[in-house]
Protein backbone atom coordinates (compact mmCIF):
# COMPACT_ATOMS: atom_id res chain seq x y z
CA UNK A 1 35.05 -21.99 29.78
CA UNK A 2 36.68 -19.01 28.47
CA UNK A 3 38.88 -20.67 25.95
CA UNK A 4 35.49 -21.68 24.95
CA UNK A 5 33.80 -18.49 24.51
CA UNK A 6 36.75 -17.22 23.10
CA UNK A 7 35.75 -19.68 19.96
CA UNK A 8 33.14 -18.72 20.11
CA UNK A 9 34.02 -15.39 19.04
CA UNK A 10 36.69 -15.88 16.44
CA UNK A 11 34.84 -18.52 14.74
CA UNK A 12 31.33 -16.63 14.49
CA UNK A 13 33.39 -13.11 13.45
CA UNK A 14 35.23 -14.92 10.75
CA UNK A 15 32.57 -16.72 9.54
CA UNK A 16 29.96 -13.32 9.61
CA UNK A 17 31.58 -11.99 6.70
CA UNK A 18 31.15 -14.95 4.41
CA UNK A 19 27.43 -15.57 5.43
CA UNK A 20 26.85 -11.81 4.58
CA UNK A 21 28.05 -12.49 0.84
CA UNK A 22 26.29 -15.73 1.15
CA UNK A 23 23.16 -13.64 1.55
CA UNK A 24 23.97 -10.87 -0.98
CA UNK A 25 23.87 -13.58 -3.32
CA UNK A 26 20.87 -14.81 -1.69
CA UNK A 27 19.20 -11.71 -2.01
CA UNK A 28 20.15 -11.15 -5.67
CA UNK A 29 18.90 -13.99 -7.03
CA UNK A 30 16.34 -15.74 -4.94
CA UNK A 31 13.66 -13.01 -5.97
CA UNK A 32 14.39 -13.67 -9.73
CA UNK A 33 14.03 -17.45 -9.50
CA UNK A 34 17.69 -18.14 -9.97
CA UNK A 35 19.59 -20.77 -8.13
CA UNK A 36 21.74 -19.49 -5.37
CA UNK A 37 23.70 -22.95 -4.86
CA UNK A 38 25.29 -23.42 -8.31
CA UNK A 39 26.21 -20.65 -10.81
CA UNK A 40 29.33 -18.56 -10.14
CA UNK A 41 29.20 -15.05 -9.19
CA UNK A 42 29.15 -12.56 -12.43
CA UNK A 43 29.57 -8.68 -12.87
CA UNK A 44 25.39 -7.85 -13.29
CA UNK A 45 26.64 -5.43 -16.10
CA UNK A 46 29.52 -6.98 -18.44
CA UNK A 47 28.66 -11.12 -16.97
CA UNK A 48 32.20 -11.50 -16.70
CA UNK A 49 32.94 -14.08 -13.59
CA UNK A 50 34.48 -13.22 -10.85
CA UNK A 51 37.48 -14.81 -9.46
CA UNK A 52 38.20 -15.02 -5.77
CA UNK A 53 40.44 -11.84 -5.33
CA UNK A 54 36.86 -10.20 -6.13
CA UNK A 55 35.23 -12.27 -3.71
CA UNK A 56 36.81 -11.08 -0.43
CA UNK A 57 33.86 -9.75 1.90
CA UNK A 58 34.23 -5.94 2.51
CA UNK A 59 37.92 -6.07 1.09
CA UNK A 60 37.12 -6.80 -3.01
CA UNK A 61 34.65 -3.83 -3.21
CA UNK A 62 36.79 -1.61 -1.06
CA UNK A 63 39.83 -2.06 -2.96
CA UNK A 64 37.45 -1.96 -6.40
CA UNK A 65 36.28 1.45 -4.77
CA UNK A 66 33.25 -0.45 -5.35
CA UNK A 67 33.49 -0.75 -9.40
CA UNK A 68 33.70 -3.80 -11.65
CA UNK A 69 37.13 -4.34 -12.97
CA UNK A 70 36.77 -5.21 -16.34
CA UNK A 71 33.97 -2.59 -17.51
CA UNK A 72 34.27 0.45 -14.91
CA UNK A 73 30.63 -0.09 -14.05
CA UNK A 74 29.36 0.86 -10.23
CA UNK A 75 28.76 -2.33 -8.45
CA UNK A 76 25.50 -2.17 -5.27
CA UNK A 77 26.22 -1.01 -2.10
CA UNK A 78 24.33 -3.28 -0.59
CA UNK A 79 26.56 -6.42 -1.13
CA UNK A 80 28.84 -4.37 1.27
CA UNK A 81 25.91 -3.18 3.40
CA UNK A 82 24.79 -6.65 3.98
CA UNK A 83 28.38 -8.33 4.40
CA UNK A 84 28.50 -5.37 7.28
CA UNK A 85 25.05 -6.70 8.77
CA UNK A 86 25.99 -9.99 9.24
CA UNK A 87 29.64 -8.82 11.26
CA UNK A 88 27.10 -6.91 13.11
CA UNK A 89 24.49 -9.86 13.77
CA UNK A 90 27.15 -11.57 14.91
CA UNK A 91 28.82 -9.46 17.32
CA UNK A 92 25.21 -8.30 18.69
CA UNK A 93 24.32 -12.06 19.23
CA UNK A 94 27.86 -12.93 20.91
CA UNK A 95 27.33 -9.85 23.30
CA UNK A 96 23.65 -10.38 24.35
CA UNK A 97 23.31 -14.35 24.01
CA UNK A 98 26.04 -17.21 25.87
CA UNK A 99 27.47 -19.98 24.54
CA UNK A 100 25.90 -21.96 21.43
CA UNK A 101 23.07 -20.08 21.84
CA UNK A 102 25.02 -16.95 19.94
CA UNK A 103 25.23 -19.33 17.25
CA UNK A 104 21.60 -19.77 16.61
CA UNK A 105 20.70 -16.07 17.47
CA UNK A 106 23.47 -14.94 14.50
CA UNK A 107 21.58 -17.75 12.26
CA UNK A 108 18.18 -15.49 13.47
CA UNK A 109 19.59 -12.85 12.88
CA UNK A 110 21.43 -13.32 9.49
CA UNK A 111 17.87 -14.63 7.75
CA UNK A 112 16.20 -11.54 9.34
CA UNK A 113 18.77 -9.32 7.30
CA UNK A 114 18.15 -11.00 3.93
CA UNK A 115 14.15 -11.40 4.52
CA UNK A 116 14.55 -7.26 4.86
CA UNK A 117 16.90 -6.52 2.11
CA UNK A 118 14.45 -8.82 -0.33
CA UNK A 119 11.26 -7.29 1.15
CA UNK A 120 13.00 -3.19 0.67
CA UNK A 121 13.69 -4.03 -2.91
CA UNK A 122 10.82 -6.51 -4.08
CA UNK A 123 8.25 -6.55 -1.37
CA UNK A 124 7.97 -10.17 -0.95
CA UNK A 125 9.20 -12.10 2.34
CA UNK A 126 10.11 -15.80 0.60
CA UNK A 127 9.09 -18.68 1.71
CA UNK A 128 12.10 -20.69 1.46
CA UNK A 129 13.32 -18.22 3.82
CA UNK A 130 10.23 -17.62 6.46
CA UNK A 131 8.67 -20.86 6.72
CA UNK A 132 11.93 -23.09 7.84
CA UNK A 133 12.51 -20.40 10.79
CA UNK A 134 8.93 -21.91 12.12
CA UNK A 135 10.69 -25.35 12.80
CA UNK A 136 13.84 -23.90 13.80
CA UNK A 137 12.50 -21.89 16.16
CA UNK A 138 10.22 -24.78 17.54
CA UNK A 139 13.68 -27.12 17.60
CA UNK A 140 15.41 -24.61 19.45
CA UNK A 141 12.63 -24.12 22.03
CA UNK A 142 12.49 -27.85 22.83
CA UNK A 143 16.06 -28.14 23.18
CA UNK A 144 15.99 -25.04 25.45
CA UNK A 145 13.25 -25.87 27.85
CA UNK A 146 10.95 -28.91 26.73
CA UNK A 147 7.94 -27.86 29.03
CA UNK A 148 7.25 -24.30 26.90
CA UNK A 149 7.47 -25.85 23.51
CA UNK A 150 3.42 -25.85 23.64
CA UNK A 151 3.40 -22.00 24.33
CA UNK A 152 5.84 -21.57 21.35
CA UNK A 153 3.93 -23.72 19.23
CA UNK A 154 0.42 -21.72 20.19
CA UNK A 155 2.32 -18.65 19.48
CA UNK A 156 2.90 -19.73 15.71
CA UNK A 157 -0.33 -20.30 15.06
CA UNK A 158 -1.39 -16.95 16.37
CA UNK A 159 1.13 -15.22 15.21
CA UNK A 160 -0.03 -16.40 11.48
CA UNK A 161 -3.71 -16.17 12.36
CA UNK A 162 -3.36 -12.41 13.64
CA UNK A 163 -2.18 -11.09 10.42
CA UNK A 164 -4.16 -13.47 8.22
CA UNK A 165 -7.74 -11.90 10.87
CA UNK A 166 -5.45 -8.65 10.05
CA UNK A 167 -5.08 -8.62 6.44
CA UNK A 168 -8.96 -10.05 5.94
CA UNK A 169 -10.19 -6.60 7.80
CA UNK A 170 -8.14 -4.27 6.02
CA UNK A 171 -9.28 -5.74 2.46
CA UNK A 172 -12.78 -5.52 3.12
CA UNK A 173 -12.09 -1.53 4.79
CA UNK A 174 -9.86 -0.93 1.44
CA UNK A 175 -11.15 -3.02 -1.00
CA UNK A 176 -7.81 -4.14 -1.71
CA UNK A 177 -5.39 -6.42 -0.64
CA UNK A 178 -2.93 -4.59 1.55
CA UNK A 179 -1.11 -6.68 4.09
CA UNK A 180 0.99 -10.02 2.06
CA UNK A 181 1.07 -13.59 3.44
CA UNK A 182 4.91 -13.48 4.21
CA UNK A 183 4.48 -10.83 6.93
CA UNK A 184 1.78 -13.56 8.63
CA UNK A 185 4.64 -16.92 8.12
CA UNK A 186 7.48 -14.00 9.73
CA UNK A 187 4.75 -13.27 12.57
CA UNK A 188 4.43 -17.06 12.83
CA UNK A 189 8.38 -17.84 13.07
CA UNK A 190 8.62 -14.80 15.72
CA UNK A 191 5.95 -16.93 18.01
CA UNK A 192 8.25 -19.92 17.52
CA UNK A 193 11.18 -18.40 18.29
CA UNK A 194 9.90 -15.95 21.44
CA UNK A 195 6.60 -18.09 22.62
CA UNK A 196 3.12 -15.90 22.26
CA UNK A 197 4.21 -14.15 25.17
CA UNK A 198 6.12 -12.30 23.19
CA UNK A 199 4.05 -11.23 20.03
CA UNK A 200 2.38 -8.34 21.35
CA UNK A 201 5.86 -6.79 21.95
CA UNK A 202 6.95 -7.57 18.35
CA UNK A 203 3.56 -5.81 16.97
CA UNK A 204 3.60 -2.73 19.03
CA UNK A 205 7.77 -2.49 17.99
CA UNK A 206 7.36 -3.22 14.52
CA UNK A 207 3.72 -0.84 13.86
CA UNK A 208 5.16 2.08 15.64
CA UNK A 209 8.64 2.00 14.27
CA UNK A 210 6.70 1.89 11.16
CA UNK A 211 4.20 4.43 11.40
CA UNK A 212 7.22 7.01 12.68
CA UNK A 213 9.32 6.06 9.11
CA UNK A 214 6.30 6.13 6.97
CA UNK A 215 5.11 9.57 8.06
CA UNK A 216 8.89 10.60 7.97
CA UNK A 217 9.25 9.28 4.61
CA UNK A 218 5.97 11.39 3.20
CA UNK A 219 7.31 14.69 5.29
CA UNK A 220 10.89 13.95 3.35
CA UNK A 221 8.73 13.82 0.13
CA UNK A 222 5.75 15.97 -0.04
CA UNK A 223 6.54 18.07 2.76
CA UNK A 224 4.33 18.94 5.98
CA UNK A 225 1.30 20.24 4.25
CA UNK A 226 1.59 17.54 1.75
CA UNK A 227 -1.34 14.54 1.75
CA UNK A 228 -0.59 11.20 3.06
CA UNK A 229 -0.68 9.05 -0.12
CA UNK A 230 -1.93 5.54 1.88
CA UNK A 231 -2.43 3.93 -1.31
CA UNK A 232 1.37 3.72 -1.63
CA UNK A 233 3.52 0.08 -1.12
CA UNK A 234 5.29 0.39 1.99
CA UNK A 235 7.11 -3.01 2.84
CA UNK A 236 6.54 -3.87 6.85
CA UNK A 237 8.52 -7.02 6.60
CA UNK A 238 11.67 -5.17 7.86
CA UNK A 239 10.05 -3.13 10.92
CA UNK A 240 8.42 -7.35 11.97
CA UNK A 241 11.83 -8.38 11.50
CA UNK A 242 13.24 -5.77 13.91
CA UNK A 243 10.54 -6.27 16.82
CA UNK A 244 11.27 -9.81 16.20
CA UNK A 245 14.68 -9.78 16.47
CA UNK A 246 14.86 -7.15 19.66
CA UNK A 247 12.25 -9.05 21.48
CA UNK A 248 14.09 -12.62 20.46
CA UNK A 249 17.44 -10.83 22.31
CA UNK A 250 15.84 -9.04 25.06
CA UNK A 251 12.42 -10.64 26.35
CA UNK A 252 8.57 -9.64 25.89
CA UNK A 253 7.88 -6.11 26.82
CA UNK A 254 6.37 -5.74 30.28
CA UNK A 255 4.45 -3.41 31.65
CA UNK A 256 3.16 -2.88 35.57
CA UNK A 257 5.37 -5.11 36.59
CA UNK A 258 6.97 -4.85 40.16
């Protein structure tokens, strides 16, 4: 059993790095339309390809010091920052969750990482990304404990009704839309993955982690005295991804419990 786990380890922590380009790519082009299976990987400023040496995760843009090459040109930190996400999905999943199981909580986790870096940037959640973690998480829950898939699959459907009731209210309070279909499909995979038992914990994580950045990002801005501009975009996709993810690893939140 512990040779076991033991591959566990050095085959998810090899392979973390290489799903966290994967998704860089992912997250670069998927927004834009463009494929992400074929096409090889280009400079974004000079389109010169790149060959493998410049394809090493976390060890091209190092020794690059994070520059192109051929035309000097500053290359996103976030192809680093993501690559560095994914090694820590995957160590987070090995620690908290046995066995195979680590395996589908890294494959969670690494589509919660490119859902956020996509939603920071364009303020979308795709669906190619959102709606197959719905069956996956309904697959997973059958193979885990067959008598609970019904909970799991009543917790989609709220989870996806709750921010479509949600999203209805605020537009006729506003008079605007406000609240985007992808955060009610990411609600929806969450009650796949973690049953409806444990939505409420993934709202209350996700709307007060939230509301704590947002009024930290106006302080940072405007200042104490400033006004709140609540007119302004403000992606939520990556606060649902974090409740979703922390309530995925550690259970529904409980309270009075003895």
């Amino acid at each position: 059993m512990a040779e076991v786990a033991a591959y566990h380890w050095i085959f998810l922590l090899v392979a973390a790095p290489f799903v966290g380009s994967f998704l860089g790519l992912v997250a670069a082009r998927l927004p834009d339309g463009r494929t992400v299976v074929f096409g090889r990987s280009a400079c974004p400023h000079c389109g010169r390809p790149l060959g493998w040496r410049e394809l090493i995760p976390l060890v091209s843009w190092l020794l690059q010091r994070g520059a192109c090459r051929s035309c000097g040109q500053a290359l996103s930190w976030g192809y680093p920052a993501i690559e560095l996400a994914a090694l820590g999905v995957a160590v987070w999943s090995l620690t908290v969750t046995p066995g195979w199981l680590a395996w589908a909580s890294a494959g969670l986790g690494w589509s919660l990482v490119v859902l956020t870096a996509i939603d920071l940037r364009h303020l979308i959640l795709p669906d190619e990304i959102t709606l197959p973690l719905i069956p996956a998480g309904l697959a997973l829950a059958w193979a885990l404990d067959p008598g609970r898939l019904s909970d799991h699959a009543i917790g989609a459907v709220i989870g996806f009704f709750f921010i479509v009731v949600l999203r209805w209210a605020y537009a006729r309070l506003r008079g605007r839309e406000g609240i985007g279909l992808g955060d009610a499909k990411l609600l929806a995979a969450a009650g796949a993955w973690i049953s409806w038992h444990g939505l409420p914990g993934v709202v209350l994580i996700s709307a007060a982690v939230a509301l704590v950045a947002a009024l930290a990002g106006h302080v940072i801005q405007s200042g104490l005295a400033g006004r709140i501009e609540w007119q302004r975009e403000f992606p939520f996709g990556p606060f649902l991804a974090g409740g979703f993810w922390l309530t995925w690893l550690y259970g529904p939140i409980t309270i009075g419990t003895h």
